[in-house]
PDB file of N, CA and C in Angstrom:
ATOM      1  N   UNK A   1      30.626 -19.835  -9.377  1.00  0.00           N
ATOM      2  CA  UNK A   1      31.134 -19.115  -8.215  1.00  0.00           C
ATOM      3  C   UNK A   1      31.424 -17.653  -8.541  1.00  0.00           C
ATOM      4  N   UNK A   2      31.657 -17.456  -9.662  1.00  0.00           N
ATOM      5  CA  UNK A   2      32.002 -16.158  -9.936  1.00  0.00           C
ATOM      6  C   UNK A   2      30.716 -15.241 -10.079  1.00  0.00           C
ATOM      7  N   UNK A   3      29.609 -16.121 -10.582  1.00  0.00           N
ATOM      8  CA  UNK A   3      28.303 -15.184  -9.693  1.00  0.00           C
ATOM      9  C   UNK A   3      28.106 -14.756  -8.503  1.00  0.00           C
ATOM     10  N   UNK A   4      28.225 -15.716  -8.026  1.00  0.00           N
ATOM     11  CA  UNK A   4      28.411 -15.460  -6.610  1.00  0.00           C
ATOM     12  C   UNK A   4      29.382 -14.212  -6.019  1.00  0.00           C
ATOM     13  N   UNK A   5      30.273 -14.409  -6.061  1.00  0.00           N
ATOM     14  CA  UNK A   5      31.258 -13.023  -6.211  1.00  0.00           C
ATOM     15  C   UNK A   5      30.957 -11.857  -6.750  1.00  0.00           C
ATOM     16  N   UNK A   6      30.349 -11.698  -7.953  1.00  0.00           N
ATOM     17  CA  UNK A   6      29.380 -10.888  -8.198  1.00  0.00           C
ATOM     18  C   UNK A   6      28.792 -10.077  -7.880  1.00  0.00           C
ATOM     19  N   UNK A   7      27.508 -11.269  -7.559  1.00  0.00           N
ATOM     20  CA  UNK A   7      26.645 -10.696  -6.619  1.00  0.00           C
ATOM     21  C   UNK A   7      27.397  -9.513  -4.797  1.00  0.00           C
ATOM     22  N   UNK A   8      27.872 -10.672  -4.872  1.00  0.00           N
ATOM     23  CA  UNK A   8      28.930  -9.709  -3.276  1.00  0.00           C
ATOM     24  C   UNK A   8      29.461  -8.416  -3.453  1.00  0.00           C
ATOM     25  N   UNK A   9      30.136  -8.289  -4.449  1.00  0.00           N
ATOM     26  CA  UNK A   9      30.358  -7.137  -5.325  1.00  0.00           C
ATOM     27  C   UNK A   9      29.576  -6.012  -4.927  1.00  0.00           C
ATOM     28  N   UNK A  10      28.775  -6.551  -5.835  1.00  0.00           N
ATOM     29  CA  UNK A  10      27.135  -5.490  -6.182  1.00  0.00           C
ATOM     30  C   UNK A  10      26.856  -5.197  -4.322  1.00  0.00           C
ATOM     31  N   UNK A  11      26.242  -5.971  -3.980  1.00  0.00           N
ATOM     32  CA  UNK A  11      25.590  -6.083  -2.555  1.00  0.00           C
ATOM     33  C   UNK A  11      26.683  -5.273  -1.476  1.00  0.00           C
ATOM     34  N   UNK A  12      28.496  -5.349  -1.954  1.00  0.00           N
ATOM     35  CA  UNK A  12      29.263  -4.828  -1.107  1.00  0.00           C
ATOM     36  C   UNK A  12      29.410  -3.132  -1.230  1.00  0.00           C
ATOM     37  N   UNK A  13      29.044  -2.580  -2.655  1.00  0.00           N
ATOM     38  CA  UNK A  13      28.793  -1.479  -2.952  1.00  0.00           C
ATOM     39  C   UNK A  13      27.433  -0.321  -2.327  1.00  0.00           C
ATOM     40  N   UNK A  14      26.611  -1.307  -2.491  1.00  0.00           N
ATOM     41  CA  UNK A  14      24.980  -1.191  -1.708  1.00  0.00           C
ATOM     42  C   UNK A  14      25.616  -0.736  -0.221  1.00  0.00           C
ATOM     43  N   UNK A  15      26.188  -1.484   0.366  1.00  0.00           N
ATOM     44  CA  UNK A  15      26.745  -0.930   1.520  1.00  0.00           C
ATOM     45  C   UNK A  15      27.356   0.000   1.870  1.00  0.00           C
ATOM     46  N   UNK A  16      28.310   0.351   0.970  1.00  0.00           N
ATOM     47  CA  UNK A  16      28.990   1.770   1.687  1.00  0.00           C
ATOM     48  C   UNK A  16      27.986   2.879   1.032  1.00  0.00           C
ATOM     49  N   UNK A  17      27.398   2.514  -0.239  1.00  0.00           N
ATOM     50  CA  UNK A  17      26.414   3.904  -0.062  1.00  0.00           C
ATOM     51  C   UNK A  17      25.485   3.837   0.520  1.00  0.00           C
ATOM     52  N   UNK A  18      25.043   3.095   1.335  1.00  0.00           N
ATOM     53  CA  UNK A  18      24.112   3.582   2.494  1.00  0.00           C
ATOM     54  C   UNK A  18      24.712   4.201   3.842  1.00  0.00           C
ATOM     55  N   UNK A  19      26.002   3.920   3.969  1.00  0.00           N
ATOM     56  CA  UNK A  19      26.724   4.934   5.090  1.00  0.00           C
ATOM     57  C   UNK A  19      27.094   5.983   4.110  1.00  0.00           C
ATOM     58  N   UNK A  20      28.076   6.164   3.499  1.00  0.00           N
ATOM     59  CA  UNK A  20      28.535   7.384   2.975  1.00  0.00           C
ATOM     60  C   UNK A  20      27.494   8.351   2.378  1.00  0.00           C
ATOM     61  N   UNK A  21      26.598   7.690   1.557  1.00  0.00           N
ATOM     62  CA  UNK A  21      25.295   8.609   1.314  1.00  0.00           C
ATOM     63  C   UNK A  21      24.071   9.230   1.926  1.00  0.00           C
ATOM     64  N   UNK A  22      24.023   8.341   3.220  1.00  0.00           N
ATOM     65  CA  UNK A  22      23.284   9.194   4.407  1.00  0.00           C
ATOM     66  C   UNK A  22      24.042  10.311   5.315  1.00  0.00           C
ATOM     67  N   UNK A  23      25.240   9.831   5.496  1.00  0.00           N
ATOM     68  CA  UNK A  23      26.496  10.570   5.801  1.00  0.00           C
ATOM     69  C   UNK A  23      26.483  12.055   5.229  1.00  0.00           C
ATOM     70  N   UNK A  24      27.056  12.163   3.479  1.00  0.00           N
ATOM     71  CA  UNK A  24      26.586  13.239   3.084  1.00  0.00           C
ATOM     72  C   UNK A  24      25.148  13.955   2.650  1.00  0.00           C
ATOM     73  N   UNK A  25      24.488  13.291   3.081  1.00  0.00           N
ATOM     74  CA  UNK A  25      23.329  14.170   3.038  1.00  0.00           C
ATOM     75  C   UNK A  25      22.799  14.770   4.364  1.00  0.00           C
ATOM     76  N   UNK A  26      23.286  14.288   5.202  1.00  0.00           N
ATOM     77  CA  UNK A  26      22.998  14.705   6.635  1.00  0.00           C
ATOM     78  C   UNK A  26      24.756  15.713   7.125  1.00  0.00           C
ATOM     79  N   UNK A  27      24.588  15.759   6.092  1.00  0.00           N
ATOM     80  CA  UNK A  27      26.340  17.077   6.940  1.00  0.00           C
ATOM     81  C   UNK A  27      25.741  18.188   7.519  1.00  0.00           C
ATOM     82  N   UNK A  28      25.094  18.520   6.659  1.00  0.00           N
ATOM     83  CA  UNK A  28      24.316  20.194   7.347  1.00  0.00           C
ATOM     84  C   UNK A  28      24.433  19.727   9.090  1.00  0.00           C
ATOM     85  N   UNK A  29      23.942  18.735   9.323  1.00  0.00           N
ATOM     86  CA  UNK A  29      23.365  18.182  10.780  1.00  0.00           C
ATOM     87  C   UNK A  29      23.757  17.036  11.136  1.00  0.00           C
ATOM     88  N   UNK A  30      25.081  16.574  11.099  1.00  0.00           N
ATOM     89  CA  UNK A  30      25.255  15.124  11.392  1.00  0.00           C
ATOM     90  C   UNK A  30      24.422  14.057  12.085  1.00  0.00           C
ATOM     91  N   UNK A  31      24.405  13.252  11.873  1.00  0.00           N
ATOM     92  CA  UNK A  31      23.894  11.996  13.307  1.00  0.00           C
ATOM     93  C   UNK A  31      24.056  10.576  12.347  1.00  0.00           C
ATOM     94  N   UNK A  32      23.570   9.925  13.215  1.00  0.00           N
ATOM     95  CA  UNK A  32      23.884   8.386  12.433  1.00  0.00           C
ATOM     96  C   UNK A  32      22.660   7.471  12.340  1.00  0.00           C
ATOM     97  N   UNK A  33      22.386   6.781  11.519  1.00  0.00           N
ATOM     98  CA  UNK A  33      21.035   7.114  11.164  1.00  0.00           C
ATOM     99  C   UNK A  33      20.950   5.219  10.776  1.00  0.00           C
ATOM    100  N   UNK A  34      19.972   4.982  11.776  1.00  0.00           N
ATOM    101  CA  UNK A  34      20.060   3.406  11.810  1.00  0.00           C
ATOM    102  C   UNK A  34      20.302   2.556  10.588  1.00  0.00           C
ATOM    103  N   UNK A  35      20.117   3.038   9.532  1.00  0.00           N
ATOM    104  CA  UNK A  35      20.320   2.282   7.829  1.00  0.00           C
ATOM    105  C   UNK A  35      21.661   2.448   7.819  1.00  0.00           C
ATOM    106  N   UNK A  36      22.725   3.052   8.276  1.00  0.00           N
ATOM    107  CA  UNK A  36      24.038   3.179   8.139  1.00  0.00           C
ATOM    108  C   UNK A  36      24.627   1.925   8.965  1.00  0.00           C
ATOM    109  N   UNK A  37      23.945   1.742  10.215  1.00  0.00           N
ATOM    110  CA  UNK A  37      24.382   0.553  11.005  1.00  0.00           C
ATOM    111  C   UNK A  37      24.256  -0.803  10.060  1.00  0.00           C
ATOM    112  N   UNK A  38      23.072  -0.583   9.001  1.00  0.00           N
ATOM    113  CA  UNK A  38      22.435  -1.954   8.016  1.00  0.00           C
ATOM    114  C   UNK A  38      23.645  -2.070   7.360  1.00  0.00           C
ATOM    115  N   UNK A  39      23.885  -1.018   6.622  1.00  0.00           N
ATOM    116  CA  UNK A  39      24.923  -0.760   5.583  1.00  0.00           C
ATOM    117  C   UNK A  39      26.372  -1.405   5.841  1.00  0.00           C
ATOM    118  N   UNK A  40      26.558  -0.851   6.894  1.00  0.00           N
ATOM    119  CA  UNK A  40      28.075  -1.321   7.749  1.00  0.00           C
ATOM    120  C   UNK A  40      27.287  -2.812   7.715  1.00  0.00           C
ATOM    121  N   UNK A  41      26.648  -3.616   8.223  1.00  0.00           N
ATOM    122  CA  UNK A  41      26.638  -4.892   8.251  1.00  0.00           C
ATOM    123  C   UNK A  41      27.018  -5.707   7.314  1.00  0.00           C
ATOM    124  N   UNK A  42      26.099  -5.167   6.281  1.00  0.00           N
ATOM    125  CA  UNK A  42      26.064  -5.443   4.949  1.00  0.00           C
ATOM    126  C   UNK A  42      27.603  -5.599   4.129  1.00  0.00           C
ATOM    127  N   UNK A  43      28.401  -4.628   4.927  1.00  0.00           N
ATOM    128  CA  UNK A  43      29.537  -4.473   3.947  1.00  0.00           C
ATOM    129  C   UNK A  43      30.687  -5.382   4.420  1.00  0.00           C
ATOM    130  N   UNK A  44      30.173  -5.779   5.956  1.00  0.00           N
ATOM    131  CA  UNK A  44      31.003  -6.503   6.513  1.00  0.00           C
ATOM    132  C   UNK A  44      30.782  -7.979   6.343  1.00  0.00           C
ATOM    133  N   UNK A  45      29.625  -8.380   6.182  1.00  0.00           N
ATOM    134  CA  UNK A  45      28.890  -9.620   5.501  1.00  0.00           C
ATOM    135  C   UNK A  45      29.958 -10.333   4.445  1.00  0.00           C
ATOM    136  N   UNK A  46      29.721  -8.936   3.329  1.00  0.00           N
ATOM    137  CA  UNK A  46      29.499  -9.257   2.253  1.00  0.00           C
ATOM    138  C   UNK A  46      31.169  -9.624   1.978  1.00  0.00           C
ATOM    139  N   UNK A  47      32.095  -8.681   2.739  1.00  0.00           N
ATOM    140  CA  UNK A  47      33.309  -8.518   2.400  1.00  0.00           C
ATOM    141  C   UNK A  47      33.940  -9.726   3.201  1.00  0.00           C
ATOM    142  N   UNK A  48      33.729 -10.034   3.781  1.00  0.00           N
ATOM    143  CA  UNK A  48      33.966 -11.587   4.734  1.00  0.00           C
ATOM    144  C   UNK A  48      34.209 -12.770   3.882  1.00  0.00           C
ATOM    145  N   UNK A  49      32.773 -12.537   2.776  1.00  0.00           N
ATOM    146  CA  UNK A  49      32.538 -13.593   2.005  1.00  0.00           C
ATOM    147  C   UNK A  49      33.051 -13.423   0.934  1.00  0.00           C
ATOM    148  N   UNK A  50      33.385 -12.755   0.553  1.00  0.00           N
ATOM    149  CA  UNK A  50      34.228 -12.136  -0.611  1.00  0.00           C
ATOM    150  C   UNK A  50      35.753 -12.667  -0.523  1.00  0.00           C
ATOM    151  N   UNK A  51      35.855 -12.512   0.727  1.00  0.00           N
ATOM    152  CA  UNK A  51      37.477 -13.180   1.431  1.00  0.00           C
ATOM    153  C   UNK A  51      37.797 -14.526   1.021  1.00  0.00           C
ATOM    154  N   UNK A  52      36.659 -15.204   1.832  1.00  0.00           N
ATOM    155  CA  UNK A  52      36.166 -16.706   1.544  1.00  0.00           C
ATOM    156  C   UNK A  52      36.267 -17.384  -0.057  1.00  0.00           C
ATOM    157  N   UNK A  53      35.924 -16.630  -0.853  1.00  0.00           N
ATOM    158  CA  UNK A  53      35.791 -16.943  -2.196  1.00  0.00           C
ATOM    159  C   UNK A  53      36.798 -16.612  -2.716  1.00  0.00           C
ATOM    160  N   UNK A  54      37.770 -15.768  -2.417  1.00  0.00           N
ATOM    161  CA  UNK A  54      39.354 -15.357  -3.405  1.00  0.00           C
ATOM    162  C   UNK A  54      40.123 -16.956  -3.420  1.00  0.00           C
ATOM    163  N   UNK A  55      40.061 -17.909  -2.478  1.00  0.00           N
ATOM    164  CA  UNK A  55      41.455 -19.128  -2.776  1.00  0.00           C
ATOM    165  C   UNK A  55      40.048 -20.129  -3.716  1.00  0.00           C
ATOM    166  N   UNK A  56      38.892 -19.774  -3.405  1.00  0.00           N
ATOM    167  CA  UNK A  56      38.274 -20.787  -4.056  1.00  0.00           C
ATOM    168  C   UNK A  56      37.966 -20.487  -5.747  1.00  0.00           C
ATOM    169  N   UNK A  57      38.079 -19.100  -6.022  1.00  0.00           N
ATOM    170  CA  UNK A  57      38.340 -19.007  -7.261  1.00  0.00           C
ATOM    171  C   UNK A  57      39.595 -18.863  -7.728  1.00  0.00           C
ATOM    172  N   UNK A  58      40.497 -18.882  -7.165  1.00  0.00           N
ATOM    173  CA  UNK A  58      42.258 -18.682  -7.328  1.00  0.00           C
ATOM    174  C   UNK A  58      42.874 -17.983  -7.786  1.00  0.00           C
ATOM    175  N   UNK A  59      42.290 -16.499  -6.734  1.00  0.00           N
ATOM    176  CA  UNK A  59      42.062 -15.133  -7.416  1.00  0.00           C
ATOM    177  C   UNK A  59      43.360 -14.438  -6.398  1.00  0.00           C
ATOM    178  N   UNK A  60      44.593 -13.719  -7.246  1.00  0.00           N
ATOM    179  CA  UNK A  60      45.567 -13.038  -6.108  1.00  0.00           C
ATOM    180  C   UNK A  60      44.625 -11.830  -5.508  1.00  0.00           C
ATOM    181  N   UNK A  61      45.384 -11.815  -4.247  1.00  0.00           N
ATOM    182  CA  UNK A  61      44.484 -10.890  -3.384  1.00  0.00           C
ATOM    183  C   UNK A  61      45.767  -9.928  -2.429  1.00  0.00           C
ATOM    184  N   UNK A  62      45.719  -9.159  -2.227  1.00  0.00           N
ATOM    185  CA  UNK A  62      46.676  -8.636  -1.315  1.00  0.00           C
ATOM    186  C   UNK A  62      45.740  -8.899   0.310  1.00  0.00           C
ATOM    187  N   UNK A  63      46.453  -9.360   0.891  1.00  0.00           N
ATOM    188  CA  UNK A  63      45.949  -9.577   2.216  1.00  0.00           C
ATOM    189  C   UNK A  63      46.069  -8.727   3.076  1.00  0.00           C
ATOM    190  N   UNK A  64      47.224  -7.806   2.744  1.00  0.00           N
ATOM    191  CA  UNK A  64      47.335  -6.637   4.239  1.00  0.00           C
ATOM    192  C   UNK A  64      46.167  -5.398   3.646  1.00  0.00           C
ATOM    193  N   UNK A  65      46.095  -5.295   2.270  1.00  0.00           N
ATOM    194  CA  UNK A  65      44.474  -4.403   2.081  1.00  0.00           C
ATOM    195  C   UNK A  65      43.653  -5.090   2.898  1.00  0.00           C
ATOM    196  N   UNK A  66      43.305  -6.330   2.586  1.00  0.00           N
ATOM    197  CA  UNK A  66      42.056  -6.802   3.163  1.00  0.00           C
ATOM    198  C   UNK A  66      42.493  -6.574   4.566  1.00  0.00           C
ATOM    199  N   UNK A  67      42.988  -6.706   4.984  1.00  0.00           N
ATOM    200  CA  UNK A  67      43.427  -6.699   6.579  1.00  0.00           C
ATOM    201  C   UNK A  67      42.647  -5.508   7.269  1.00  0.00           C
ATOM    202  N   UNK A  68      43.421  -4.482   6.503  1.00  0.00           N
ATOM    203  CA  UNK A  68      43.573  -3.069   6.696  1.00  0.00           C
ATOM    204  C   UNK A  68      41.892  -2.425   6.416  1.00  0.00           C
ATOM    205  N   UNK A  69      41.405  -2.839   5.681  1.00  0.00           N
ATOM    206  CA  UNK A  69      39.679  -2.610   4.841  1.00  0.00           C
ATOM    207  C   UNK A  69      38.802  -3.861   6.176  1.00  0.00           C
ATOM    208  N   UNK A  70      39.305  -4.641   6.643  1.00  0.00           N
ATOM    209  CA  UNK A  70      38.917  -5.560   7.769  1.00  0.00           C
ATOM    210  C   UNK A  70      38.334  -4.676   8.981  1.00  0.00           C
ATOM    211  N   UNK A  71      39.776  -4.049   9.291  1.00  0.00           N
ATOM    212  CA  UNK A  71      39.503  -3.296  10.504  1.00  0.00           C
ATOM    213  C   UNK A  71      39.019  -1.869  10.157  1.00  0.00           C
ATOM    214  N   UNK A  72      39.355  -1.342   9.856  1.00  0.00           N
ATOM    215  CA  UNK A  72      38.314  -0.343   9.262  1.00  0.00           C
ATOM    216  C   UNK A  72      36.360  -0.682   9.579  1.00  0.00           C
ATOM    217  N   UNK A  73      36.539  -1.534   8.658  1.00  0.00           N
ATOM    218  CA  UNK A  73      35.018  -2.036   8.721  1.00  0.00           C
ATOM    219  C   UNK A  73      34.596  -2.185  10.076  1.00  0.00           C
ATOM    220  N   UNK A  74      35.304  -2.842  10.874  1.00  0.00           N
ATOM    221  CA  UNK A  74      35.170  -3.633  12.293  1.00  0.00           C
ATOM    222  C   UNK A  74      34.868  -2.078  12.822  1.00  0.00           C
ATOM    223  N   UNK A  75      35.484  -1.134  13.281  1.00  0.00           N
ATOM    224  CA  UNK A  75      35.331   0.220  13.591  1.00  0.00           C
ATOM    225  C   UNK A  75      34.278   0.761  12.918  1.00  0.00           C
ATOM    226  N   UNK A  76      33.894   0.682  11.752  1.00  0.00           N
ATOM    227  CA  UNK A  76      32.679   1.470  11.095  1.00  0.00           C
ATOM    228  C   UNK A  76      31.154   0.471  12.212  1.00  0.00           C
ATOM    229  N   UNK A  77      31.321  -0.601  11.729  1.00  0.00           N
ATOM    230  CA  UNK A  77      29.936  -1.228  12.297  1.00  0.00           C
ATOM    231  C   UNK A  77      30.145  -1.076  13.928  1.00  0.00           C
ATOM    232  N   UNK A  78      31.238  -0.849  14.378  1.00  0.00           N
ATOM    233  CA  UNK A  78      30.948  -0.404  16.116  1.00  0.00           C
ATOM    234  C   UNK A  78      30.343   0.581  16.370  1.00  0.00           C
ATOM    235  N   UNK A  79      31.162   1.350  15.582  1.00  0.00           N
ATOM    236  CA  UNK A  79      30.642   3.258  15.733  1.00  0.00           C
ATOM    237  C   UNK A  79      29.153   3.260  15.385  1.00  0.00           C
ATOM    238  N   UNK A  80      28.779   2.743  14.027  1.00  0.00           N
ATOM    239  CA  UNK A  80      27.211   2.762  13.850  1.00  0.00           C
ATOM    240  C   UNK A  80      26.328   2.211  14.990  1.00  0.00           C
ATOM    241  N   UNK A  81      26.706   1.075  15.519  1.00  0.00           N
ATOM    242  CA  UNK A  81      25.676   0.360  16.080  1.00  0.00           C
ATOM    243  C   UNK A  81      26.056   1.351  17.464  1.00  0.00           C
ATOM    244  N   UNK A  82      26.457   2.277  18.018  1.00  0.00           N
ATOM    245  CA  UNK A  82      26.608   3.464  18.831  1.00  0.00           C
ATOM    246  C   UNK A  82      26.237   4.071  18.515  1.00  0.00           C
ATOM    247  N   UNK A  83      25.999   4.952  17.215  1.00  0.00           N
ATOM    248  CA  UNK A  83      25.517   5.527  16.404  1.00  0.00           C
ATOM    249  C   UNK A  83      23.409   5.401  16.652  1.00  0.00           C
ATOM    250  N   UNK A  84      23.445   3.879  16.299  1.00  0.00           N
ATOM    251  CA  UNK A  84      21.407   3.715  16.074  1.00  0.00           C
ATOM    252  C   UNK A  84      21.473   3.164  17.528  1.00  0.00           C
ATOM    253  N   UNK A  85      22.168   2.783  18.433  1.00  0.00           N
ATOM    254  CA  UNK A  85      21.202   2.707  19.450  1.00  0.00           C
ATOM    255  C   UNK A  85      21.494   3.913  20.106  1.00  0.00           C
ATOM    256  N   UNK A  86      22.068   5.487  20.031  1.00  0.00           N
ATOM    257  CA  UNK A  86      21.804   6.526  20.494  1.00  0.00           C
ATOM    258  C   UNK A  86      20.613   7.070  19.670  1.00  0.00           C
ATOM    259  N   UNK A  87      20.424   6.689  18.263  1.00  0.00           N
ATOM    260  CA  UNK A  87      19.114   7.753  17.902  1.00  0.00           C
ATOM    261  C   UNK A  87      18.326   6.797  18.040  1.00  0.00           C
ATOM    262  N   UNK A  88      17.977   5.531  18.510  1.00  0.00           N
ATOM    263  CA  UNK A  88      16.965   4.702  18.561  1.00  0.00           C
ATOM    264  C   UNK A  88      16.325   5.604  19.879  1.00  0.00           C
ATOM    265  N   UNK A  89      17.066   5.897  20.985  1.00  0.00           N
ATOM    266  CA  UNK A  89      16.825   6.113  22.147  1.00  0.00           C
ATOM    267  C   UNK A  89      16.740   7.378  22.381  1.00  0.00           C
ATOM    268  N   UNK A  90      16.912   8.652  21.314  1.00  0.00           N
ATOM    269  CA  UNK A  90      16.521   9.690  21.232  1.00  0.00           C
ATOM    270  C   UNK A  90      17.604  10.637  21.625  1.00  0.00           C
ATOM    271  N   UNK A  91      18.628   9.710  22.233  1.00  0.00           N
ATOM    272  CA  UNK A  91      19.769  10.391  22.555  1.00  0.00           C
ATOM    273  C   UNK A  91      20.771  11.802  21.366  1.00  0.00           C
ATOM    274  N   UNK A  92      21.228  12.211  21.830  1.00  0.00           N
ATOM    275  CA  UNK A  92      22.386  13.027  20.999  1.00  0.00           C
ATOM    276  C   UNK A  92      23.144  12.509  20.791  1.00  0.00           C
ATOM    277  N   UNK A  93      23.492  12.526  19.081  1.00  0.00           N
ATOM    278  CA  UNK A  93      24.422  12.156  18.570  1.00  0.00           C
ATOM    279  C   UNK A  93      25.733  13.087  18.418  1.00  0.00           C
ATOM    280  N   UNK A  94      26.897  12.717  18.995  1.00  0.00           N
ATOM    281  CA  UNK A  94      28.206  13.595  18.485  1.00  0.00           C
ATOM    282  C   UNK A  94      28.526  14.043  16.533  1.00  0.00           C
ATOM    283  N   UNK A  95      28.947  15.142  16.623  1.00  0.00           N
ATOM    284  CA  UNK A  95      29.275  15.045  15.239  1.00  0.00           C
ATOM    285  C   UNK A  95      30.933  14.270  15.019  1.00  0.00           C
ATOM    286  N   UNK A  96      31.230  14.175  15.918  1.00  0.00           N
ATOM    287  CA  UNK A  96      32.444  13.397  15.956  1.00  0.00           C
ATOM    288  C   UNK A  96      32.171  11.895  15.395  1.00  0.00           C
ATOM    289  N   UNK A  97      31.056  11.847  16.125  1.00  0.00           N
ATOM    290  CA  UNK A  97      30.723   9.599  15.980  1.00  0.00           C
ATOM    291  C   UNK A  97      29.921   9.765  14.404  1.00  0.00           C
ATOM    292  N   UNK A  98      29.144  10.929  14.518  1.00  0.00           N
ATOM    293  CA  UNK A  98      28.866  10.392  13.051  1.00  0.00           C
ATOM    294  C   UNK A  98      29.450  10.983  11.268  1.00  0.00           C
ATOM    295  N   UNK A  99      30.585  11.498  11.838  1.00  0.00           N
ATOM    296  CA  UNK A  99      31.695  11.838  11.001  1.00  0.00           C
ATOM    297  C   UNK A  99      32.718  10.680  10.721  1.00  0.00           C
ATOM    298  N   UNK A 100      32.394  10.189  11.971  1.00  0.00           N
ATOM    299  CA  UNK A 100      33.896   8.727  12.039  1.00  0.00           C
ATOM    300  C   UNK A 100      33.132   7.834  11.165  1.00  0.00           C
ATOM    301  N   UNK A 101      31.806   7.973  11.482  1.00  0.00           N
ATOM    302  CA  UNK A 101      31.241   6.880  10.446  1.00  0.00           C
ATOM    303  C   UNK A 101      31.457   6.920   9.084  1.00  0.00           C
ATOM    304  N   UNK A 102      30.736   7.904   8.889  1.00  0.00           N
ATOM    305  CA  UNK A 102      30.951   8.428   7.166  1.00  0.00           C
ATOM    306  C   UNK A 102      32.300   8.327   6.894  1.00  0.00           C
ATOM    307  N   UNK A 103      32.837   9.275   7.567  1.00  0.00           N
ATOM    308  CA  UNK A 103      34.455   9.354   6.996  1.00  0.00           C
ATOM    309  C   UNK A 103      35.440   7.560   6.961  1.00  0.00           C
ATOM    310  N   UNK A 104      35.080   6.969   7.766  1.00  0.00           N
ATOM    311  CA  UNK A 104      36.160   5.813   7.934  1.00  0.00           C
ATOM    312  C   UNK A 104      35.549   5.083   6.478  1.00  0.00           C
ATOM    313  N   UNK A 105      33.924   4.930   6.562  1.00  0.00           N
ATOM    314  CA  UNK A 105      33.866   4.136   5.463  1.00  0.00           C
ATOM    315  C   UNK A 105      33.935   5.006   3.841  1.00  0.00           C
ATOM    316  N   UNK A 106      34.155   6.226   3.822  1.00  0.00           N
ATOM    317  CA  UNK A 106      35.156   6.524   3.089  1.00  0.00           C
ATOM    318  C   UNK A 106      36.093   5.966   2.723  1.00  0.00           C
ATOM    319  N   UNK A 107      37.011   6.311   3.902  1.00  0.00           N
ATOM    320  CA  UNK A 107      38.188   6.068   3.985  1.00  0.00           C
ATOM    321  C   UNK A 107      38.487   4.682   3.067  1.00  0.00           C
ATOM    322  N   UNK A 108      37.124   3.528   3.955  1.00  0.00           N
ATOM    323  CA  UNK A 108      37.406   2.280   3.023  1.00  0.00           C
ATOM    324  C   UNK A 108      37.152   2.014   1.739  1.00  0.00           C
ATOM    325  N   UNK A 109      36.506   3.222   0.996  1.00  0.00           N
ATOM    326  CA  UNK A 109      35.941   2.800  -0.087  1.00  0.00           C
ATOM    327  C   UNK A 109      37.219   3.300  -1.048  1.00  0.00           C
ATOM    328  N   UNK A 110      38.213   4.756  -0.620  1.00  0.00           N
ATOM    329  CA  UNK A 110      39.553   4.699  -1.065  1.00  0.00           C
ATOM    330  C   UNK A 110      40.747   4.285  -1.181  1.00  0.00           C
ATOM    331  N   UNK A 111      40.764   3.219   0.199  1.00  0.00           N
ATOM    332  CA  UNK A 111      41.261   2.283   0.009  1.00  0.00           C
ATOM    333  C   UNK A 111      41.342   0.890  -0.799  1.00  0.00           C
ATOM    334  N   UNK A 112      39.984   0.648  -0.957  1.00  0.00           N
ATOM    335  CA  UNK A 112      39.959  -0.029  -1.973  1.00  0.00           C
ATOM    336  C   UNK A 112      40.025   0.115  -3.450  1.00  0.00           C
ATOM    337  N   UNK A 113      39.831   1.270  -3.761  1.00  0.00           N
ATOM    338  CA  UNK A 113      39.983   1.933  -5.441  1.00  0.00           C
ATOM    339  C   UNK A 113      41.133   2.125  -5.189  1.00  0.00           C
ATOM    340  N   UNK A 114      42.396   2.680  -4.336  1.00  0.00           N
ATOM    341  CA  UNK A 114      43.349   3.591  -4.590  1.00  0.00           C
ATOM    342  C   UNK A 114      44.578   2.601  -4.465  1.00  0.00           C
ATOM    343  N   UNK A 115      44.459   1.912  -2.714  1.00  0.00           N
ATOM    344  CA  UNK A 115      45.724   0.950  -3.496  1.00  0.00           C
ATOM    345  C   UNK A 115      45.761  -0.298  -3.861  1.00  0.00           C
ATOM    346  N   UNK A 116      47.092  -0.672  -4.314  1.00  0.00           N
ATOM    347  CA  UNK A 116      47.236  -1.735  -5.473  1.00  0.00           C
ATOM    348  C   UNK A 116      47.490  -2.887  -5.123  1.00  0.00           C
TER     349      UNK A 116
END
């Protein structure tokens, strides 16, 4: 099981750098860029299951992080999937929506390194 966890790990990392790293490379020009919507999935997938597996390996966990890194996420994959079906459709993207993107899942990726 602890492969497994692992693996989620790895795969949960894959995720925020596909938002945060399309994110900063597109600052010059914001928008949100349908692989960021993948990414957010991905991270929400992965981190779900990651949840799932903390009592089955009998691992302490702080729950109001996860809580808090929960909703976060929940807001990142809304905003994206607003995000790709405005550039699917050719629409204009706000630099607001695709700042919230980048920035929140920031936000989550310092939340998870920073507190304890």
């Amino acid at each position: 099981m602890n492969i497994v966890y692992n693996v989620m790990v790895f795969l949960h990392i894959i995720g925020a750098a596909m938002i945060v790293g399309i994110w900063i490379g597109q600052m010059k020009k914001p928008t949100v860029h349908p692989r960021q919507f993948d990414g957010a999935m991905l991270q929400l997938i992965t981190g779900i299951i990651m949840m799932g597996l903390i009592p089955v390996l009998d691992m302490n966990a702080n729950y109001a992080k996860l809580g808090v890194k929960l909703v976060i996420a929940l807001i990142v994959g809304v905003l994206a999937f607003i995000g790709r079906r405005k550039y699917k459709k050719g629409e204009p993207i706000s630099k607001g929506l695709a700042n919230s993107v980048g920035g929140l899942a920031l936000l989550n990726v310092a939340i998870a390194t920073l507190w304890q």
